[in-house]
PDB file of N, CA and C in Angstrom:
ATOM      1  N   UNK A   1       0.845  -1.185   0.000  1.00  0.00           N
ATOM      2  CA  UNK A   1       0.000   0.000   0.000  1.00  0.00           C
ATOM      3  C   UNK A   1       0.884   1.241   0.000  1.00  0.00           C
ATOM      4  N   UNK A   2       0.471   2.061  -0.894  1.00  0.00           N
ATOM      5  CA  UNK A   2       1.505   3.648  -1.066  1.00  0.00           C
ATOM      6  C   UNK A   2       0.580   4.540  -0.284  1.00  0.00           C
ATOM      7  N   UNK A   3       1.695   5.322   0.686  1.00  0.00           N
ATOM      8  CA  UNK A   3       0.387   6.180   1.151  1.00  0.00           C
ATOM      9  C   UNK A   3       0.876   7.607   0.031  1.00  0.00           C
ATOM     10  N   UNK A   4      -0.784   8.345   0.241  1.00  0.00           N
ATOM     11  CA  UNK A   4       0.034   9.747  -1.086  1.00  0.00           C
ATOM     12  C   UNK A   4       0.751  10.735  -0.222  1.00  0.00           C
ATOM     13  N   UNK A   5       1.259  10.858  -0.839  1.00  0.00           N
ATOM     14  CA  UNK A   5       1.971  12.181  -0.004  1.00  0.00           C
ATOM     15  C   UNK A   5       1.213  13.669  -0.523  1.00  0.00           C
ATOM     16  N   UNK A   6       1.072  14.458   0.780  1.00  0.00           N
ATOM     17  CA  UNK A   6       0.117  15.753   0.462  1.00  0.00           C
ATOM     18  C   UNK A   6       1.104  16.774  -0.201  1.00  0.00           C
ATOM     19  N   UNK A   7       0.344  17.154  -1.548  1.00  0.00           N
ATOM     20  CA  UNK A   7       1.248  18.191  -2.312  1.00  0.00           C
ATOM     21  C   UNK A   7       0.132  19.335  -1.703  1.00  0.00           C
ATOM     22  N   UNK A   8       1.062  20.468  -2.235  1.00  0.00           N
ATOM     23  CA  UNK A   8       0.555  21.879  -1.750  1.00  0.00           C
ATOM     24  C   UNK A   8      -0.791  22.135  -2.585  1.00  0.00           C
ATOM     25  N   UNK A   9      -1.556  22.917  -2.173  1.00  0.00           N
ATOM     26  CA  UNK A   9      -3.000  22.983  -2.139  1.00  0.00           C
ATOM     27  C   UNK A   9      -2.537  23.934  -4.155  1.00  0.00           C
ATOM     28  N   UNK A  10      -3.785  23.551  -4.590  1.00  0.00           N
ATOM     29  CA  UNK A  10      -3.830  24.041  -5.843  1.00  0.00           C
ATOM     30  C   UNK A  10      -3.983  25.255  -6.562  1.00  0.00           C
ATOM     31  N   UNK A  11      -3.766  26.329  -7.248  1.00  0.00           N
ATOM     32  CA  UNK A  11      -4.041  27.822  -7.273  1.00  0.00           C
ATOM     33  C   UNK A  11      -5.214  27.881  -8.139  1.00  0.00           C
ATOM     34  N   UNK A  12      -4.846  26.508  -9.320  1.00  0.00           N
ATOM     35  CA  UNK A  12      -5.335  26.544 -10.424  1.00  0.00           C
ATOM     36  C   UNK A  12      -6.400  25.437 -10.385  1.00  0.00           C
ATOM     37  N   UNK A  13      -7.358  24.840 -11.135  1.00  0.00           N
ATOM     38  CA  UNK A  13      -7.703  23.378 -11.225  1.00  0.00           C
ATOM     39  C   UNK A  13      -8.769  23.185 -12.562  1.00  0.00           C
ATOM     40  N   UNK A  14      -8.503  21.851 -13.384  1.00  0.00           N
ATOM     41  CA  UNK A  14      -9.068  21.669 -14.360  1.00  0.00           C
ATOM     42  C   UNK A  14     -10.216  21.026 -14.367  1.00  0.00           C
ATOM     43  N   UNK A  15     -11.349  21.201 -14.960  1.00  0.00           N
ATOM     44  CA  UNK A  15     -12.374  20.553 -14.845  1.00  0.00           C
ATOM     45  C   UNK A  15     -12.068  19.349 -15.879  1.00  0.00           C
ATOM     46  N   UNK A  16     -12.239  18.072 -15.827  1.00  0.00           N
ATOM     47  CA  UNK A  16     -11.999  16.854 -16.715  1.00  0.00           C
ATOM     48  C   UNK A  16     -13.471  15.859 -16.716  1.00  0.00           C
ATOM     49  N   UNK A  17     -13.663  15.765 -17.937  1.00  0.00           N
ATOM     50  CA  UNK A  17     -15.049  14.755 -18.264  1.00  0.00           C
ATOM     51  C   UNK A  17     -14.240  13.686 -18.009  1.00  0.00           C
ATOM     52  N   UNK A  18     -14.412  12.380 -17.415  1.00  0.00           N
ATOM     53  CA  UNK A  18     -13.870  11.271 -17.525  1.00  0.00           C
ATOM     54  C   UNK A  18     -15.171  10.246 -17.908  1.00  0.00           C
ATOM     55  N   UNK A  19     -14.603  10.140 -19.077  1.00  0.00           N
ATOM     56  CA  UNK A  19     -15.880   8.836 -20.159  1.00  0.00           C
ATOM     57  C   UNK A  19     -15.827   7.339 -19.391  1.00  0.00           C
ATOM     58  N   UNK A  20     -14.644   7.002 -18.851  1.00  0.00           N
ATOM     59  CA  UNK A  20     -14.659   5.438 -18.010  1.00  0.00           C
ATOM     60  C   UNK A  20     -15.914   6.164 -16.534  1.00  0.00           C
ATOM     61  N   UNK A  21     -15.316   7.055 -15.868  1.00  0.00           N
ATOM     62  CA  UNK A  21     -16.290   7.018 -15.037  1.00  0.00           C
ATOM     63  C   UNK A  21     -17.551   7.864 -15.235  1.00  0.00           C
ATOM     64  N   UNK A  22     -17.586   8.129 -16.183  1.00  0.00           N
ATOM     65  CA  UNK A  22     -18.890   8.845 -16.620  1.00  0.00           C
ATOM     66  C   UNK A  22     -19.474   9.818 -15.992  1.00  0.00           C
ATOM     67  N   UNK A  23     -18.356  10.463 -15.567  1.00  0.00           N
ATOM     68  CA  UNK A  23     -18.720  11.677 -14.892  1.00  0.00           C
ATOM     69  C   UNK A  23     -17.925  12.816 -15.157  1.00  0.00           C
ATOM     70  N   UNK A  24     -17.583  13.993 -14.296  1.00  0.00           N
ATOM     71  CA  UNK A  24     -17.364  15.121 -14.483  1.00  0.00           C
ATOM     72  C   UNK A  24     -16.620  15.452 -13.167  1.00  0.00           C
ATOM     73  N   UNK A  25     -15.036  15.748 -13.420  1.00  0.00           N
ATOM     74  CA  UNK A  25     -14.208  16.088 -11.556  1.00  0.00           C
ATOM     75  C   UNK A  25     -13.858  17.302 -12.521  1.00  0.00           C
ATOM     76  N   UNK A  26     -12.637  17.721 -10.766  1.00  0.00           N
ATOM     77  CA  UNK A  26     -12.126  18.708 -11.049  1.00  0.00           C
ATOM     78  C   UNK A  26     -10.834  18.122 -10.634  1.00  0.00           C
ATOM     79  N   UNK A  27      -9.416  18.435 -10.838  1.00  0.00           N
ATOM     80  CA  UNK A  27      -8.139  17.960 -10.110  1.00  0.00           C
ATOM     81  C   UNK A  27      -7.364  18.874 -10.609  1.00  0.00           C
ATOM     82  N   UNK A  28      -6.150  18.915  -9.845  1.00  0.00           N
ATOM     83  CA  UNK A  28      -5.211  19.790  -9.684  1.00  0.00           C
ATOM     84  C   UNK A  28      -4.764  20.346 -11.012  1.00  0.00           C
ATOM     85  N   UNK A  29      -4.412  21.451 -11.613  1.00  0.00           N
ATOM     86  CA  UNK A  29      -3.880  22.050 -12.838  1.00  0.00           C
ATOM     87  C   UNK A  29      -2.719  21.204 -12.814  1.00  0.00           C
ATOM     88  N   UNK A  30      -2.657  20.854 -14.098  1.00  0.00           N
ATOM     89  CA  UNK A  30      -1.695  20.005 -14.784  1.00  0.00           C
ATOM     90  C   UNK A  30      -1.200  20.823 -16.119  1.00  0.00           C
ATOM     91  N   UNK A  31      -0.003  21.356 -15.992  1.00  0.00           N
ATOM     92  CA  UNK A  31       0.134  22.075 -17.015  1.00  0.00           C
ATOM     93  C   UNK A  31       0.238  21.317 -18.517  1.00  0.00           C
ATOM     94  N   UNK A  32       0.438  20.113 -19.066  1.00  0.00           N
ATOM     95  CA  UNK A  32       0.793  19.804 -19.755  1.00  0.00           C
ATOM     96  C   UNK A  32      -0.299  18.871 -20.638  1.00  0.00           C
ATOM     97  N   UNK A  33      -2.042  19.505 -19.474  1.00  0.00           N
ATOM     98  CA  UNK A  33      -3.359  19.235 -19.997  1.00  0.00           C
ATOM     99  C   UNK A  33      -3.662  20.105 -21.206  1.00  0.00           C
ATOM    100  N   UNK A  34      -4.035  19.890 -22.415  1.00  0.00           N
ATOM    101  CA  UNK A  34      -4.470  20.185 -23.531  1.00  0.00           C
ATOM    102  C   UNK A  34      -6.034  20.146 -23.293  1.00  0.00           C
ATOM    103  N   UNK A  35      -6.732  19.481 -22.674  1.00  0.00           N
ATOM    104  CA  UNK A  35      -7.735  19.030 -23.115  1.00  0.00           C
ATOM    105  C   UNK A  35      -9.114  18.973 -21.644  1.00  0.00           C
ATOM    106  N   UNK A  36      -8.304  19.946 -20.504  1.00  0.00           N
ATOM    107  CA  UNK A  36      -9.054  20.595 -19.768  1.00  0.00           C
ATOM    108  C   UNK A  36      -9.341  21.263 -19.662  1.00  0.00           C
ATOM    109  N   UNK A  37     -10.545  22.137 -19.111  1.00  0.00           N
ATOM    110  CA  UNK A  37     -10.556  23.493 -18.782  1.00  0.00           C
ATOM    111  C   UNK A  37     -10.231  23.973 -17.860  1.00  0.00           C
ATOM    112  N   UNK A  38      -9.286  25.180 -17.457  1.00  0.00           N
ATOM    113  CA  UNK A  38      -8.752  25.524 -16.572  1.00  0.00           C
ATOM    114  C   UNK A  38      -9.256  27.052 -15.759  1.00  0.00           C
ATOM    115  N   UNK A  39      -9.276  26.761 -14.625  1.00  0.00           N
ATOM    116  CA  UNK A  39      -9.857  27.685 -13.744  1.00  0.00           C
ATOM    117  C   UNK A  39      -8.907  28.048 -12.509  1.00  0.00           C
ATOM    118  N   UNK A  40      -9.188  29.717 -12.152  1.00  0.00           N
ATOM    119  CA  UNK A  40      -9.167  30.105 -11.111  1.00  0.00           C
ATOM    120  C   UNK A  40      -9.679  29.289  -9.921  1.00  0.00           C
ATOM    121  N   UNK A  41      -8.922  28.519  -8.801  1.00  0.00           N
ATOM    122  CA  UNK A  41      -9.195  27.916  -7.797  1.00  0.00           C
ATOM    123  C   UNK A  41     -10.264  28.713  -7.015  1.00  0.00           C
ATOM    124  N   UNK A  42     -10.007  30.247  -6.671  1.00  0.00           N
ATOM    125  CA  UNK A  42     -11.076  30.687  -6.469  1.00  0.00           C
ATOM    126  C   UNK A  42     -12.423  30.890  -6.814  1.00  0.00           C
ATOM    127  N   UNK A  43     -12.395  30.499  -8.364  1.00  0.00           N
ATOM    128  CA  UNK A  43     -13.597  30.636  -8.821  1.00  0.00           C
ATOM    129  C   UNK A  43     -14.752  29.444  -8.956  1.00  0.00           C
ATOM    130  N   UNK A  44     -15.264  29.716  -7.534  1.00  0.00           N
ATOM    131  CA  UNK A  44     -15.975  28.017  -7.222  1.00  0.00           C
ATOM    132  C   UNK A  44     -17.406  28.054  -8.014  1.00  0.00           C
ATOM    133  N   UNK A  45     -17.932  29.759  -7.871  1.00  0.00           N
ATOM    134  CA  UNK A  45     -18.706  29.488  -8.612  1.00  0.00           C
ATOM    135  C   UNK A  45     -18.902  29.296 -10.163  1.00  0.00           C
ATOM    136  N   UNK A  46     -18.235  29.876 -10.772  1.00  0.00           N
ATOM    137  CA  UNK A  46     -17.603  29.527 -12.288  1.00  0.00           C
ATOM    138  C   UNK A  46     -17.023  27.891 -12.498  1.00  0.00           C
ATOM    139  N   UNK A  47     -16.691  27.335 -11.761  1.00  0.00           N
ATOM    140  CA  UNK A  47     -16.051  26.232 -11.732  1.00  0.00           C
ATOM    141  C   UNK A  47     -17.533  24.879 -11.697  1.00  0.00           C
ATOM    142  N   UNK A  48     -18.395  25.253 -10.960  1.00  0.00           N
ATOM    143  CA  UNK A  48     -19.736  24.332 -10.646  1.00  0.00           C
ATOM    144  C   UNK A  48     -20.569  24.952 -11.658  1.00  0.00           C
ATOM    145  N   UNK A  49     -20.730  26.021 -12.399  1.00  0.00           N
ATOM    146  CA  UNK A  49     -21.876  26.623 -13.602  1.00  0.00           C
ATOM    147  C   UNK A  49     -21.566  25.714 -14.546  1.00  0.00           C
ATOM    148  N   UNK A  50     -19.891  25.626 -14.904  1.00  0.00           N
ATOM    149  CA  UNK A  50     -19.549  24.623 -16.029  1.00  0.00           C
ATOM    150  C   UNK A  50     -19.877  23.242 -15.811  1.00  0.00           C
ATOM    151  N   UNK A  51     -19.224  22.848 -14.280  1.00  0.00           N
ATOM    152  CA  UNK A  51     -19.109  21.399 -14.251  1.00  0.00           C
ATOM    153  C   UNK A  51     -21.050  20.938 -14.410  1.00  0.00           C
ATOM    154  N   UNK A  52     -21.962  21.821 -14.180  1.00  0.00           N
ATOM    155  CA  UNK A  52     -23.235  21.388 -14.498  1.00  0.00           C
ATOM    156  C   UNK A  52     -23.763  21.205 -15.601  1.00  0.00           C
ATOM    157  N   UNK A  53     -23.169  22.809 -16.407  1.00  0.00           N
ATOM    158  CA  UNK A  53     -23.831  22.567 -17.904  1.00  0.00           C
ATOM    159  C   UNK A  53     -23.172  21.649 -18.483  1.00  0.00           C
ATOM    160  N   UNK A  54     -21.904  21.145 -18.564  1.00  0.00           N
ATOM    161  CA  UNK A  54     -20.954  20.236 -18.955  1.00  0.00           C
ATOM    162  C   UNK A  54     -22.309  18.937 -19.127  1.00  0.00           C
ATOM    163  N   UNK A  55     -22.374  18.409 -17.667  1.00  0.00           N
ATOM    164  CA  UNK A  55     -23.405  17.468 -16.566  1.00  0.00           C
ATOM    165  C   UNK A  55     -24.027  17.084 -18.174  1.00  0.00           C
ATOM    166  N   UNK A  56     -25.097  18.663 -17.900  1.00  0.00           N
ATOM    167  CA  UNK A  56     -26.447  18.608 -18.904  1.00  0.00           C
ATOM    168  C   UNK A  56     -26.294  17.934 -20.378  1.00  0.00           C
ATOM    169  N   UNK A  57     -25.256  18.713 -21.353  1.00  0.00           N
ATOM    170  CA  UNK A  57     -24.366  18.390 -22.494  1.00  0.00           C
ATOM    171  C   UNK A  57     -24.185  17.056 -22.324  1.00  0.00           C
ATOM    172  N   UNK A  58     -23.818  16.526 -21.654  1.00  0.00           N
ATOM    173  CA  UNK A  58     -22.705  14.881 -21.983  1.00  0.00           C
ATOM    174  C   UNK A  58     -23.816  14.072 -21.400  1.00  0.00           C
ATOM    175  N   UNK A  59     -25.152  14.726 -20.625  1.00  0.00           N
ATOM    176  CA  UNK A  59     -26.116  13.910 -19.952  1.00  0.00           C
ATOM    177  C   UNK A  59     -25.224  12.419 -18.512  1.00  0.00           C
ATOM    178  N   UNK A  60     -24.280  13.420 -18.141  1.00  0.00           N
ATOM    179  CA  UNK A  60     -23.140  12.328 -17.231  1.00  0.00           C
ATOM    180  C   UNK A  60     -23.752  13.549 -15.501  1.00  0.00           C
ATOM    181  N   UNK A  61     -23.182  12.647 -14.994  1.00  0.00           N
ATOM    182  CA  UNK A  61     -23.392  13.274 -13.757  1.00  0.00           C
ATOM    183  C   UNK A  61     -22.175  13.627 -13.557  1.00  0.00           C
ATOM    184  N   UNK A  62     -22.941  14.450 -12.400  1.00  0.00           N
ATOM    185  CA  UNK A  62     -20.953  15.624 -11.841  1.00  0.00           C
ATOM    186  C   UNK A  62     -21.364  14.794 -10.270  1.00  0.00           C
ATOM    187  N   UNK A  63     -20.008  14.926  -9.687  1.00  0.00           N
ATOM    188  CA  UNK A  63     -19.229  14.932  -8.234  1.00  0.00           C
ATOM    189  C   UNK A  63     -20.026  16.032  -7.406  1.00  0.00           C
ATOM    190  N   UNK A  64     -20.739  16.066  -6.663  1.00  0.00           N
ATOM    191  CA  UNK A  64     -20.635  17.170  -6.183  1.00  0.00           C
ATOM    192  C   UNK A  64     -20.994  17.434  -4.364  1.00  0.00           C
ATOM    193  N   UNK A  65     -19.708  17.471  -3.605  1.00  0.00           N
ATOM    194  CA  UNK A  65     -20.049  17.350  -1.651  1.00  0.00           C
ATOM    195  C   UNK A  65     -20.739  17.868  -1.409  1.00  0.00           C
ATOM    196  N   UNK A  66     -22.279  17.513  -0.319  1.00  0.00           N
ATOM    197  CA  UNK A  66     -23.266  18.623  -0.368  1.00  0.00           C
ATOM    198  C   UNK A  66     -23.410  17.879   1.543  1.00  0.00           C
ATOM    199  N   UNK A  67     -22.688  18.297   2.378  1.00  0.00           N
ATOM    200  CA  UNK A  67     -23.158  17.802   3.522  1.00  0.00           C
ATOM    201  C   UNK A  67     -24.149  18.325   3.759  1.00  0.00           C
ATOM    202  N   UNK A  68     -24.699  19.353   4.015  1.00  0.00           N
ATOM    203  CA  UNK A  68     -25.730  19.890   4.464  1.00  0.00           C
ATOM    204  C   UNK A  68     -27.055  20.582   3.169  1.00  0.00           C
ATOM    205  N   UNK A  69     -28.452  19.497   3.419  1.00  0.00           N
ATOM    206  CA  UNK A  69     -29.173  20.129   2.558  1.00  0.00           C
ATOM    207  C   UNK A  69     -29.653  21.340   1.952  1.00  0.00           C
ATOM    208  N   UNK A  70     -29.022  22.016   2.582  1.00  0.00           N
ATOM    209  CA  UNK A  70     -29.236  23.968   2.841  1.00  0.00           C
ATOM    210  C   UNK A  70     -28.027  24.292   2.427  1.00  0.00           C
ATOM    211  N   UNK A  71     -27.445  23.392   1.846  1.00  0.00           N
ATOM    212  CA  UNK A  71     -26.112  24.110   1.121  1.00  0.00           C
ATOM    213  C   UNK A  71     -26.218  24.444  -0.440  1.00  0.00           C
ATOM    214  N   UNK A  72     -26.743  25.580  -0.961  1.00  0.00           N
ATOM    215  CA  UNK A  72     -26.027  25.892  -2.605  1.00  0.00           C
ATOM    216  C   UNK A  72     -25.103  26.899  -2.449  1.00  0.00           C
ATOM    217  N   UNK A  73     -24.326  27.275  -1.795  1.00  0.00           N
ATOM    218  CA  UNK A  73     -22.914  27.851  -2.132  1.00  0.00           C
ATOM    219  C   UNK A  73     -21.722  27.291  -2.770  1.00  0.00           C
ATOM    220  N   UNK A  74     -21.393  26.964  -4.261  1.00  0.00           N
ATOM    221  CA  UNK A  74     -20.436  26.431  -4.275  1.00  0.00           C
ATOM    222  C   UNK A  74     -19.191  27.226  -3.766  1.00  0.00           C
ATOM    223  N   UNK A  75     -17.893  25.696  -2.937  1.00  0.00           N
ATOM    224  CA  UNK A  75     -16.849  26.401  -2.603  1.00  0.00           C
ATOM    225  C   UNK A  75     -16.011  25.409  -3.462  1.00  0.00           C
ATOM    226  N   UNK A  76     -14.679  25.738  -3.688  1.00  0.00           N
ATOM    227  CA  UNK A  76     -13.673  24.512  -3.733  1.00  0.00           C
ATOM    228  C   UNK A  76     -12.734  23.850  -2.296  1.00  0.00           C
ATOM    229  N   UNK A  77     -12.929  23.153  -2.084  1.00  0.00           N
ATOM    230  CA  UNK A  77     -12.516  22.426  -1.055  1.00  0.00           C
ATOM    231  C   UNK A  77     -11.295  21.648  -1.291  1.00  0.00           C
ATOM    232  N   UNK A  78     -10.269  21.223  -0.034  1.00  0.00           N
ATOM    233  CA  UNK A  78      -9.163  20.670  -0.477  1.00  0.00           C
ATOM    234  C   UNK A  78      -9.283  19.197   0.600  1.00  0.00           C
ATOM    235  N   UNK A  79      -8.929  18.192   0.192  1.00  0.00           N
ATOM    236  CA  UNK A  79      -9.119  16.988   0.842  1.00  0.00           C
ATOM    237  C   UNK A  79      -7.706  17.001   1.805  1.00  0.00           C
ATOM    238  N   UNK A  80      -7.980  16.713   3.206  1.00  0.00           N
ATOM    239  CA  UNK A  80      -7.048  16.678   4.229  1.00  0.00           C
ATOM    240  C   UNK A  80      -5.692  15.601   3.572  1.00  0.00           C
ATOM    241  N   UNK A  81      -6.236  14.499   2.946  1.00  0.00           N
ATOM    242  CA  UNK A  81      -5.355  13.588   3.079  1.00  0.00           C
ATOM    243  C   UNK A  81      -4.097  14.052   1.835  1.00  0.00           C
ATOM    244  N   UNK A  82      -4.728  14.798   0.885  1.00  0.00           N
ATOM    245  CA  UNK A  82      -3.298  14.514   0.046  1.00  0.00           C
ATOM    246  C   UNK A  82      -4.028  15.948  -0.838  1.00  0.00           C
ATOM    247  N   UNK A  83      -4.740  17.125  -0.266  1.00  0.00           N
ATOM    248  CA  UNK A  83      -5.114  18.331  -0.868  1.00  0.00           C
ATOM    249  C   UNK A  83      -5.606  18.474  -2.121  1.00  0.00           C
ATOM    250  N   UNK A  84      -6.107  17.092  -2.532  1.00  0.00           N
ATOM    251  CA  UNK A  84      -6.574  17.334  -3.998  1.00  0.00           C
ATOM    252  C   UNK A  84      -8.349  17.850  -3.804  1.00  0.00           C
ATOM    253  N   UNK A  85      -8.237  18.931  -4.402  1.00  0.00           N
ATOM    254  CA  UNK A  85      -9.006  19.624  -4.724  1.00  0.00           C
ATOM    255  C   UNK A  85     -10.791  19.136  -4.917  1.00  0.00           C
ATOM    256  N   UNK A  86     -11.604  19.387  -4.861  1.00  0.00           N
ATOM    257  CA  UNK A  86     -13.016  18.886  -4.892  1.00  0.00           C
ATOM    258  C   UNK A  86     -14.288  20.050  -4.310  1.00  0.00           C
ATOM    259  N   UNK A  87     -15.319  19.894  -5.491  1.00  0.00           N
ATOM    260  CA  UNK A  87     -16.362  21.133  -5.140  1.00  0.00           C
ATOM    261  C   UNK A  87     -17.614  20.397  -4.198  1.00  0.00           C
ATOM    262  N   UNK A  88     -17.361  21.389  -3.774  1.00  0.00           N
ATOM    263  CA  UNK A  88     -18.998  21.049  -2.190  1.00  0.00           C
ATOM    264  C   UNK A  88     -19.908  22.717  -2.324  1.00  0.00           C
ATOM    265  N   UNK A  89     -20.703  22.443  -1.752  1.00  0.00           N
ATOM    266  CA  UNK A  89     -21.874  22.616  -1.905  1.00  0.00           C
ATOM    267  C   UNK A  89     -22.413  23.195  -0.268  1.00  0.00           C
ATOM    268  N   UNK A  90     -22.169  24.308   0.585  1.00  0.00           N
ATOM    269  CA  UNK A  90     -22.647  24.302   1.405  1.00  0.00           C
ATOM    270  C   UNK A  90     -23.465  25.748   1.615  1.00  0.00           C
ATOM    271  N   UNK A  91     -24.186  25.848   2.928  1.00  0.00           N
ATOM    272  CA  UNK A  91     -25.045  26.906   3.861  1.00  0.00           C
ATOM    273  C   UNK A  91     -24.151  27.962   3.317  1.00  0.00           C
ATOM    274  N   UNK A  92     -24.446  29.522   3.324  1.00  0.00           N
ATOM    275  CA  UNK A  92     -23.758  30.637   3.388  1.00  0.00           C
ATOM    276  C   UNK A  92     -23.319  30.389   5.009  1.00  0.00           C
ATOM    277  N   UNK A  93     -23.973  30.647   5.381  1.00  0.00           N
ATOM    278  CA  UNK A  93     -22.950  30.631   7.181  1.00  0.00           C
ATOM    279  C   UNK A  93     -22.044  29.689   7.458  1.00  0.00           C
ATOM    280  N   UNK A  94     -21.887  28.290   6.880  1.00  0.00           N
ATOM    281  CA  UNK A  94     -20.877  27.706   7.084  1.00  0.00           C
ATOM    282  C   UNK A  94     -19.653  27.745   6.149  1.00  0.00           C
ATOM    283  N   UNK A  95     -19.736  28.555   5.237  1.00  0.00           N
ATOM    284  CA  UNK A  95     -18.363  29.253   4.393  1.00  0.00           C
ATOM    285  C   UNK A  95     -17.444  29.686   5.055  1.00  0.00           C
ATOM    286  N   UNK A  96     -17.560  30.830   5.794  1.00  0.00           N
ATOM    287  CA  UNK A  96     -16.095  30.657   6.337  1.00  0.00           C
ATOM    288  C   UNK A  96     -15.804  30.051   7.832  1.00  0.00           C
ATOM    289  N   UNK A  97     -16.690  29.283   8.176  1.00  0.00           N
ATOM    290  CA  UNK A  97     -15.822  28.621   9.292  1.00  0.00           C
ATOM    291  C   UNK A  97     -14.686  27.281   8.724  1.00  0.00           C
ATOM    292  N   UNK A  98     -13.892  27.324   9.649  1.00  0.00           N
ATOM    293  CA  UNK A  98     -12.768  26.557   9.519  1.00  0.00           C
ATOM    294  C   UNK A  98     -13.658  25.363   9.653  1.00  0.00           C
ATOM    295  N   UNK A  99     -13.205  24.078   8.647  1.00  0.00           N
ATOM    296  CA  UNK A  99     -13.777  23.104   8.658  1.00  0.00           C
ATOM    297  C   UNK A  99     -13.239  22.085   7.871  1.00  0.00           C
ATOM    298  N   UNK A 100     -12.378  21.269   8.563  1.00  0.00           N
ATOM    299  CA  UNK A 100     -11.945  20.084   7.706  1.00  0.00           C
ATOM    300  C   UNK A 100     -12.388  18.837   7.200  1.00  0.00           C
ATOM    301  N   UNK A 101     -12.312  18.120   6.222  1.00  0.00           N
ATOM    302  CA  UNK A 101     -12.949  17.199   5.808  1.00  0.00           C
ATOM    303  C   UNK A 101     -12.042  16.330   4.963  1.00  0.00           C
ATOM    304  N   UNK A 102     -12.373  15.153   5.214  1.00  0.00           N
ATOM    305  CA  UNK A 102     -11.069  13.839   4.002  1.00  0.00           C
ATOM    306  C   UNK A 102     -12.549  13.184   3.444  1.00  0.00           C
ATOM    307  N   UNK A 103     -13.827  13.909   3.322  1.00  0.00           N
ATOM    308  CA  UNK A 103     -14.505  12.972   1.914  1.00  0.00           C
ATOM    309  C   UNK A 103     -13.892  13.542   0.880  1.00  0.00           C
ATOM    310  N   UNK A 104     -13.674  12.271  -0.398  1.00  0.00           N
ATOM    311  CA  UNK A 104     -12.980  12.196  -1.497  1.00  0.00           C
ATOM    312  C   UNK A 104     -13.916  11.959  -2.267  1.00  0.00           C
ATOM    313  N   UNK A 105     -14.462  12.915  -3.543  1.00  0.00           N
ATOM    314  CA  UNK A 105     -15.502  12.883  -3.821  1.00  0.00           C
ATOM    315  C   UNK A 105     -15.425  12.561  -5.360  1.00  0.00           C
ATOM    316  N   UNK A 106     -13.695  12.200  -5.925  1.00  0.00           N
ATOM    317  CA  UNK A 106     -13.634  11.910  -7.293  1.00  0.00           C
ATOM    318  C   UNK A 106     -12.315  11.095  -7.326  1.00  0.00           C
TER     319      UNK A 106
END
């Protein structure tokens, strides 16, 4: 078993259709991707408008963390265990509290 080792949190991140899993992530900017779209890490909401209409287009489902049913804020979130990147879905009031999480949602 390899454990991953945590790289530094992402600035950038690409949205990728993946046809085996028939869905729609986001993962770390890879510069040497041709064939992603690339986004401002900050831009969570620009980042979930696409990954939906994408959704609609390819008729595939998207990834998307929604702990709390009262959550449509998209944020980008970073996974504790190894910082790869992933969009959730929460409350306006729970945006900026500090809040860690290792669900891996792609």
């Amino acid at each position: 078993m390899t454990m991953n080792q945590k790289q530094p949190r992402a600035t950038h991140v690409n949205v990728y259709f993946r046809p085996k899993a028939k869905d729609i992530s986001i993962q770390p900017h890879d510069e040497q991707s041709k064939t992603a779209t690339a986004f401002d890490v900050n831009d969570a909401k620009g980042i979930y408008d696409f990954m939906v209409q994408k959704a609609k287009e390819l008729k595939t489902k998207v990834h998307i963390y929604q702990p709390d049913p009262k959550g449509t804020t998209p944020v980008v979130k970073f996974n504790a265990i190894d910082n790869r990147p992933y969009m959730a879905l929460l409350p306006d009031e729970d945006i900026n509290k500090a809040k860690r999480t290792t669900k891996v949602v792609f």
